[in-house]
N, C-alpha and C. Protein backbone atom coordinates (compact mmCIF):
# COMPACT_ATOMS: atom_id res chain seq x y z
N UNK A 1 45.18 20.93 75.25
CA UNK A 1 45.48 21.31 73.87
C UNK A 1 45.56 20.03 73.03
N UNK A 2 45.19 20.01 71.77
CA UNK A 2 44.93 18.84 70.96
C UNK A 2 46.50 18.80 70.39
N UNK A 3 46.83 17.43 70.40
CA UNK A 3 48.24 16.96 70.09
C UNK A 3 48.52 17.12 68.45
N UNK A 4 47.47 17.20 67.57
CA UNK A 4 47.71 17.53 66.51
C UNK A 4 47.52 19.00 65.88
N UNK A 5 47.77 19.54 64.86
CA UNK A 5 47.16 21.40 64.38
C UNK A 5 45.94 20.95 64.49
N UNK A 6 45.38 22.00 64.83
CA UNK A 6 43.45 21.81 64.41
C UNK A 6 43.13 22.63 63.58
N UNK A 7 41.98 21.85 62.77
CA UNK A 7 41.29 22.49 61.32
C UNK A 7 40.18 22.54 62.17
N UNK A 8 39.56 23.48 61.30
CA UNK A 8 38.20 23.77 61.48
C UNK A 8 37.08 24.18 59.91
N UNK A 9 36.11 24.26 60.04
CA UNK A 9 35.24 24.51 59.11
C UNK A 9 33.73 25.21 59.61
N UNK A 10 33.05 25.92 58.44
CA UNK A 10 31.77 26.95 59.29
C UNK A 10 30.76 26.16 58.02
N UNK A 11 29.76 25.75 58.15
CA UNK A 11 28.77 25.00 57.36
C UNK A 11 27.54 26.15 57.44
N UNK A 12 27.00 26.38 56.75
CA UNK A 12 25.76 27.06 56.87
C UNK A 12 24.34 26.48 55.79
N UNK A 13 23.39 26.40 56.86
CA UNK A 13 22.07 25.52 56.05
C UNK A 13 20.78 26.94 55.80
N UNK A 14 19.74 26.15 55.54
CA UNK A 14 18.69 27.03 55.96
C UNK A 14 18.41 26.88 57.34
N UNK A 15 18.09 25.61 57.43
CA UNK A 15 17.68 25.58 58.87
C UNK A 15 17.90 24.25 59.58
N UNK A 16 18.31 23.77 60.89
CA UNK A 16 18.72 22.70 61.21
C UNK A 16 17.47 22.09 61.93
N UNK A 17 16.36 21.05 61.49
CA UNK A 17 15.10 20.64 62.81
C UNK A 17 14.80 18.96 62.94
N UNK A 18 15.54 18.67 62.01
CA UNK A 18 15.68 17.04 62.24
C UNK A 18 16.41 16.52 63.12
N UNK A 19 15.59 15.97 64.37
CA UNK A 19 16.53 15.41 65.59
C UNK A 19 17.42 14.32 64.79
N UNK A 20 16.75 13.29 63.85
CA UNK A 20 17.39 12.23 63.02
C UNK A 20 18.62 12.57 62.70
N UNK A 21 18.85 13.42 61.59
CA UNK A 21 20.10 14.20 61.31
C UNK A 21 20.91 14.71 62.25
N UNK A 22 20.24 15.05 63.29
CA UNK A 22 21.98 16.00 64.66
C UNK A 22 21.66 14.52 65.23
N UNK A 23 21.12 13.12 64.98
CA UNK A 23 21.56 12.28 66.00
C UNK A 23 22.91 11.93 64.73
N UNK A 24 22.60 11.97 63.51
CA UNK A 24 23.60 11.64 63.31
C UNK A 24 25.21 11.96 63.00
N UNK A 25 24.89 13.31 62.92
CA UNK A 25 25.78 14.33 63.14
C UNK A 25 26.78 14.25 64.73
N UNK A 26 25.70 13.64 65.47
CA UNK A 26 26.60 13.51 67.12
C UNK A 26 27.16 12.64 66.42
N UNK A 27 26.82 11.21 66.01
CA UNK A 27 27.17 10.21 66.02
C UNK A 27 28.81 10.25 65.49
N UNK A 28 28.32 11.27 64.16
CA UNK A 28 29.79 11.05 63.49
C UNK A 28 31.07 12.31 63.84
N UNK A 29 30.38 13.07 64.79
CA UNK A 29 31.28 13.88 65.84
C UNK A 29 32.07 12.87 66.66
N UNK A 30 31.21 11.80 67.61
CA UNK A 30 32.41 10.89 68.07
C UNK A 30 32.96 10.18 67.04
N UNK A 31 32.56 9.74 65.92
CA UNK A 31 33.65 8.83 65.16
C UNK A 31 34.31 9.17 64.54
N UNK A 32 34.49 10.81 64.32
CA UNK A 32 35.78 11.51 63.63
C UNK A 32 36.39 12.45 64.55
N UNK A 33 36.29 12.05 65.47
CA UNK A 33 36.93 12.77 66.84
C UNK A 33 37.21 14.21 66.50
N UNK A 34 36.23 14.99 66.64
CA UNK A 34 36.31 16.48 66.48
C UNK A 34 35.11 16.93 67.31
N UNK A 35 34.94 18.64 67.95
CA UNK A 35 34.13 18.80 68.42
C UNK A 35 33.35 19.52 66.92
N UNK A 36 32.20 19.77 67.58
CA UNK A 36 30.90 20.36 66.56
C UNK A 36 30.18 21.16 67.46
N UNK A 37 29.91 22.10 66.93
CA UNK A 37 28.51 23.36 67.42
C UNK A 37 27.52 23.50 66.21
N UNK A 38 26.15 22.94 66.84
CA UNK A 38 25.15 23.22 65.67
C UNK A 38 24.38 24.36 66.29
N UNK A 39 24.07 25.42 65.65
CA UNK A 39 22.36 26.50 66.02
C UNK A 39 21.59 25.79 65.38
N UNK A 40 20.43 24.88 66.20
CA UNK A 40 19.40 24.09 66.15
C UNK A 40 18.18 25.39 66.39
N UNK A 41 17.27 25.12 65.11
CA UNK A 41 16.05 25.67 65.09
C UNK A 41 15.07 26.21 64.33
N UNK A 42 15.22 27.49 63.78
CA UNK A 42 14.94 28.55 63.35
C UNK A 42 16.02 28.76 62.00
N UNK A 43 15.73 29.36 61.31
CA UNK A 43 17.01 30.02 60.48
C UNK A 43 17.85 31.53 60.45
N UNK A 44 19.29 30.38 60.34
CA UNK A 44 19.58 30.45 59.42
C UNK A 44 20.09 28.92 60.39
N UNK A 45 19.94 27.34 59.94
CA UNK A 45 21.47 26.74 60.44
C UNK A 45 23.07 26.76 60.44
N UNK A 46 23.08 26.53 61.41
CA UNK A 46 25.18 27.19 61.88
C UNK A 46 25.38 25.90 62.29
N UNK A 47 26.37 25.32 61.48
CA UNK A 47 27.75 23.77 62.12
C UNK A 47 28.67 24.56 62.14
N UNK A 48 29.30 24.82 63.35
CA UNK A 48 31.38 24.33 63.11
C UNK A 48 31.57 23.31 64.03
N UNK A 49 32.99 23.26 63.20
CA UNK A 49 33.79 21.76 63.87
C UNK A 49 35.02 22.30 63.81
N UNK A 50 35.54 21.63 64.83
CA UNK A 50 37.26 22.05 64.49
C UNK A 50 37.55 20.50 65.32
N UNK A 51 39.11 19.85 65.04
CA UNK A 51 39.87 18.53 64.77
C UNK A 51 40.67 18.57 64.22
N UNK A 52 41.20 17.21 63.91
CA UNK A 52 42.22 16.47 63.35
C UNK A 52 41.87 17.24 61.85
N UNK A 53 42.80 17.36 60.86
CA UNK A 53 42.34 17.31 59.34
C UNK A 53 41.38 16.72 58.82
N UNK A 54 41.43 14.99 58.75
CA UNK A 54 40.76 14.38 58.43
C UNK A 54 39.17 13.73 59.27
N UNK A 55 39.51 14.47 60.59
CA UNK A 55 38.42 14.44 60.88
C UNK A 55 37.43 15.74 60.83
N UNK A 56 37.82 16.48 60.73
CA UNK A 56 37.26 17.55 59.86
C UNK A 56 36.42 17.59 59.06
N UNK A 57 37.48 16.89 57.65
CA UNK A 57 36.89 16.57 56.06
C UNK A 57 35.72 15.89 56.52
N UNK A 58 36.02 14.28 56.66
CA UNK A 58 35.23 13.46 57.27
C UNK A 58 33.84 13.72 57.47
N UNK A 59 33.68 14.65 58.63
CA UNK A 59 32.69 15.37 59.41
C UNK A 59 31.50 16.48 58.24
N UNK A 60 32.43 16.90 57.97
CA UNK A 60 32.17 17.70 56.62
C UNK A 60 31.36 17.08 55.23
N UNK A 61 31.87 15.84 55.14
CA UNK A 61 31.60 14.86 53.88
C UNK A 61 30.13 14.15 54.48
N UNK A 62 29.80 14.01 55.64
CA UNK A 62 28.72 13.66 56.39
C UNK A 62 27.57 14.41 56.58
N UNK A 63 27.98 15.79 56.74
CA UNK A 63 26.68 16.41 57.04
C UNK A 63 26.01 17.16 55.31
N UNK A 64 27.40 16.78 54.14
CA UNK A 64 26.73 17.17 53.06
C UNK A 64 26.05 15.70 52.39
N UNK A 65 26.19 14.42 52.89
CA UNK A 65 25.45 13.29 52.55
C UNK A 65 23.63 13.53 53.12
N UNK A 66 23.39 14.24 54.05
CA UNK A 66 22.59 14.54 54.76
C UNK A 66 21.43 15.38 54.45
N UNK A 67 22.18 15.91 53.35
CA UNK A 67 21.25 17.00 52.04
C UNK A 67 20.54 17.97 52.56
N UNK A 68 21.12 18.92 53.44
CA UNK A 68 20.88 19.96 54.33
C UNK A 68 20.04 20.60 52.67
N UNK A 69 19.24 21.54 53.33
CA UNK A 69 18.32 22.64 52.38
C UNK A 69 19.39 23.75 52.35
N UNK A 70 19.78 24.34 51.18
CA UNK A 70 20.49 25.18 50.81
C UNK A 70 22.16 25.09 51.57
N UNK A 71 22.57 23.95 51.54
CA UNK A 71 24.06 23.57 52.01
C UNK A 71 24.94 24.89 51.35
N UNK A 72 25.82 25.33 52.38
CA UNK A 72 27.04 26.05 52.28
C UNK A 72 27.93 25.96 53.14
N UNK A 73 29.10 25.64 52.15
CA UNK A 73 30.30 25.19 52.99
C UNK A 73 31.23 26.44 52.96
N UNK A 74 30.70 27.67 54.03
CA UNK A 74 31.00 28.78 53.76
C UNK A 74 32.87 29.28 54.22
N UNK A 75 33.16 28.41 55.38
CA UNK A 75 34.43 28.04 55.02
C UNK A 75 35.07 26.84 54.99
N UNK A 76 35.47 26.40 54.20
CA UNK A 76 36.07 25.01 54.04
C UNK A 76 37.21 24.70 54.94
N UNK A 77 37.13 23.01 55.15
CA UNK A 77 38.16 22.80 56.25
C UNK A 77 39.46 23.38 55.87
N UNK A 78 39.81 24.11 56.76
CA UNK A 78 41.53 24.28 56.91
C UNK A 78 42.40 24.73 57.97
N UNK A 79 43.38 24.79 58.10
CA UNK A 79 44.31 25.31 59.39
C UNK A 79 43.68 25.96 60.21
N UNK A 80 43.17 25.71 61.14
CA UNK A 80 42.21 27.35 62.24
C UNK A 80 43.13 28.42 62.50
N UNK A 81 42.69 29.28 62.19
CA UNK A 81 44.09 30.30 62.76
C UNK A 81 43.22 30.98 63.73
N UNK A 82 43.61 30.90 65.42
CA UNK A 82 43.15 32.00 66.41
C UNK A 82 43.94 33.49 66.58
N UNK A 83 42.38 34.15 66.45
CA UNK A 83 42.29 35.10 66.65
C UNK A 83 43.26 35.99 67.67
N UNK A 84 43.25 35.57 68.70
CA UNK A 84 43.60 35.72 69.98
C UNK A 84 44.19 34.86 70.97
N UNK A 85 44.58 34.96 72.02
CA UNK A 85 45.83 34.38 72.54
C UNK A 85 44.68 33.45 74.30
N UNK A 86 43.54 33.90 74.24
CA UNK A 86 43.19 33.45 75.41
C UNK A 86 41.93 32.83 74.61
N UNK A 87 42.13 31.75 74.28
CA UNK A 87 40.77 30.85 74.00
C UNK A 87 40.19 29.68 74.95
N UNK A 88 39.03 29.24 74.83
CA UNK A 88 38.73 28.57 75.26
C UNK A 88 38.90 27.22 74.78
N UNK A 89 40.38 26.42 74.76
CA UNK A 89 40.26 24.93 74.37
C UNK A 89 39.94 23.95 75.45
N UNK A 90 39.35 24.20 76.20
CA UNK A 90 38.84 23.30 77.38
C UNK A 90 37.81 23.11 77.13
N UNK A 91 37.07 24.06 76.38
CA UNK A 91 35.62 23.91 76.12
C UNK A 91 35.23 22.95 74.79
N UNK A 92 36.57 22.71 74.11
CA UNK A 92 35.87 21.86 73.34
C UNK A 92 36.33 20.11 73.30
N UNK A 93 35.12 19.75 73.39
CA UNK A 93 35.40 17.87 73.99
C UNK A 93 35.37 17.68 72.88
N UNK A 94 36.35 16.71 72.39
CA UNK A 94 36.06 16.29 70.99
C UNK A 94 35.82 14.89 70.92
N UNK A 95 34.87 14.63 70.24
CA UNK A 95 33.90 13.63 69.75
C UNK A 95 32.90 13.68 70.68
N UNK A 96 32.20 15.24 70.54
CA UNK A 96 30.94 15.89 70.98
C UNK A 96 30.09 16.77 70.20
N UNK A 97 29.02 16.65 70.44
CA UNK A 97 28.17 17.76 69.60
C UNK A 97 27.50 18.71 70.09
N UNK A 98 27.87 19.72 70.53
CA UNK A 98 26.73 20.58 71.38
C UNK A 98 26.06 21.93 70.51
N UNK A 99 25.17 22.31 71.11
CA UNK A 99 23.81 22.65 70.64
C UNK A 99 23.67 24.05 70.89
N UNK A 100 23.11 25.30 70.61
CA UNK A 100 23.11 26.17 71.00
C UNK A 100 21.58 26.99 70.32
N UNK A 101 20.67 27.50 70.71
CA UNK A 101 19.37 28.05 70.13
C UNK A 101 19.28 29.18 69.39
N UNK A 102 20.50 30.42 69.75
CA UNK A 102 20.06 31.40 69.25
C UNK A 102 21.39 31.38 68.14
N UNK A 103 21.70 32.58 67.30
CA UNK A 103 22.67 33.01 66.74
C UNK A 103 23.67 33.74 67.58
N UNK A 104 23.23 34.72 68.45
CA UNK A 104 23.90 35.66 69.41
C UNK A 104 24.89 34.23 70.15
N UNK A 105 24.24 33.34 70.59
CA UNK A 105 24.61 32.47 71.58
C UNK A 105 25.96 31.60 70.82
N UNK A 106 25.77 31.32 69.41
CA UNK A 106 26.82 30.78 68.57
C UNK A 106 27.84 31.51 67.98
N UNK A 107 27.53 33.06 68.28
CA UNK A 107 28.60 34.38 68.32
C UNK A 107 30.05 34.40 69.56
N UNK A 108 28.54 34.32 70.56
CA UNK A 108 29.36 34.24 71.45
C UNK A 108 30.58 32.94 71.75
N UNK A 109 30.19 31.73 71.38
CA UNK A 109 31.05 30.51 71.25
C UNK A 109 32.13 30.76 70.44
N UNK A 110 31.95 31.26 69.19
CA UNK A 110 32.99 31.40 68.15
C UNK A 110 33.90 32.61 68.84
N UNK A 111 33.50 33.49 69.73
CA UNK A 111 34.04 34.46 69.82
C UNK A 111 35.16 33.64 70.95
N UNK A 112 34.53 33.02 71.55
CA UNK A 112 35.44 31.55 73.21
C UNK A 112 36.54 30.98 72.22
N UNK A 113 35.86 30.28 71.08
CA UNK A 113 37.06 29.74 70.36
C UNK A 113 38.10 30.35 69.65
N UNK A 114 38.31 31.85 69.72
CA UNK A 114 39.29 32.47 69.24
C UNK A 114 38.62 32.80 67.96
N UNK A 115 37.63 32.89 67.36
CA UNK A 115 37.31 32.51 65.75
C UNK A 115 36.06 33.57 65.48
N UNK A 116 35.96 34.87 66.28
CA UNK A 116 35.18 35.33 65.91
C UNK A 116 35.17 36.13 64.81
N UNK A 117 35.78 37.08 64.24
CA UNK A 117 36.46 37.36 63.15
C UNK A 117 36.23 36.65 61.94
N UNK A 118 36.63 35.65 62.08
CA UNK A 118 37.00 34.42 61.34
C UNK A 118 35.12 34.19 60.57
N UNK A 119 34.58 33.60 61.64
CA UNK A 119 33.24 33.70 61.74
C UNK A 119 32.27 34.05 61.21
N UNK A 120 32.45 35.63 61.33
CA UNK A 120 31.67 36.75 61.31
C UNK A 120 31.68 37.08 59.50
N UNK A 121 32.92 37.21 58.78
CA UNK A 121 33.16 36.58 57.64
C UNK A 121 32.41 36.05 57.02
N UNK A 122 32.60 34.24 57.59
CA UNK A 122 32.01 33.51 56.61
C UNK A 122 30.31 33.40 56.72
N UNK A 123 30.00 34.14 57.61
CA UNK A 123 28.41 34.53 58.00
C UNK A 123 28.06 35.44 57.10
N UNK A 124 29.19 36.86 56.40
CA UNK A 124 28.48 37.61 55.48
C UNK A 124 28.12 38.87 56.01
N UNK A 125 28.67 38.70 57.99
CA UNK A 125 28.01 39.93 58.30
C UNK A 125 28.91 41.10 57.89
N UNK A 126 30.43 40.61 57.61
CA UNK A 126 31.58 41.34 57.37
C UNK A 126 32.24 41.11 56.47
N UNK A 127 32.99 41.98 55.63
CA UNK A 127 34.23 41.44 54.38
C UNK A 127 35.30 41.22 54.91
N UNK A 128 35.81 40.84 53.77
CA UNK A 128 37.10 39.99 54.48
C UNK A 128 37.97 41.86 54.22
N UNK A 129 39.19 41.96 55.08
CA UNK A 129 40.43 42.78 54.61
C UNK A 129 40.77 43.20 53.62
């Protein structure tokens, strides 16, 4: 479990295909010590991150220098609140970037991190309450 609260944030592009950009996106995953999940490919592109606060922002302030095609910062960094009581925080290494191809496959992750709900939301597939 991370010694500080963790924030998180959901980024949404058109589409993610520049290895250049996710090298640098890893890059600044280790230097703001947070983990990151990109859907590399096809569209629609999917970032989350969850961390420290400021590595969060940070992380956040980086991939909009990067001038993604149709940038949306569909939820902005803040407090993560889980869903559920059995998540997967083992799964996330922080100051890592891992990768995932489909959408289903980045469902399923968000759903590991307690955050599917949450997610699903800022994707549009659902309203909020």
């Amino acid at each position: 479990m991370s010694p500080y609260p963790l924030y998180n944030a959901l980024i949404r592009t058109h589409h993610i295909t520049s290895r250049k950009k996710v090298a640098k996106l890893r890059a600044a995953a280790s230097n703001c010590d947070i983990y990151a999940l990109l859907r590399y490919g096809g569209c629609p592109g999917i970032m989350y991150c969850q961390g420290s606060e400021n590595g969060v922002r940070d992380w956040v302030a980086t991939v909009q220098r990067l001038r993604y095609k149709d940038f949306q910062l569909v939820k902005k960094p803040a407090l993560k609140q889980e869903e559920n009581i059995e998540v997967e925080h083992a799964n996330a290494a922080y100051g890592k970037l891992e990768e995932v191809e489909s959408v289903k496959d980045f469902g399923a992750r968000m759903e590991g991190f307690g955050v599917w709900k949450w997610w699903r939301i800022g994707m549009g597939y659902v309203g909020e309450d």
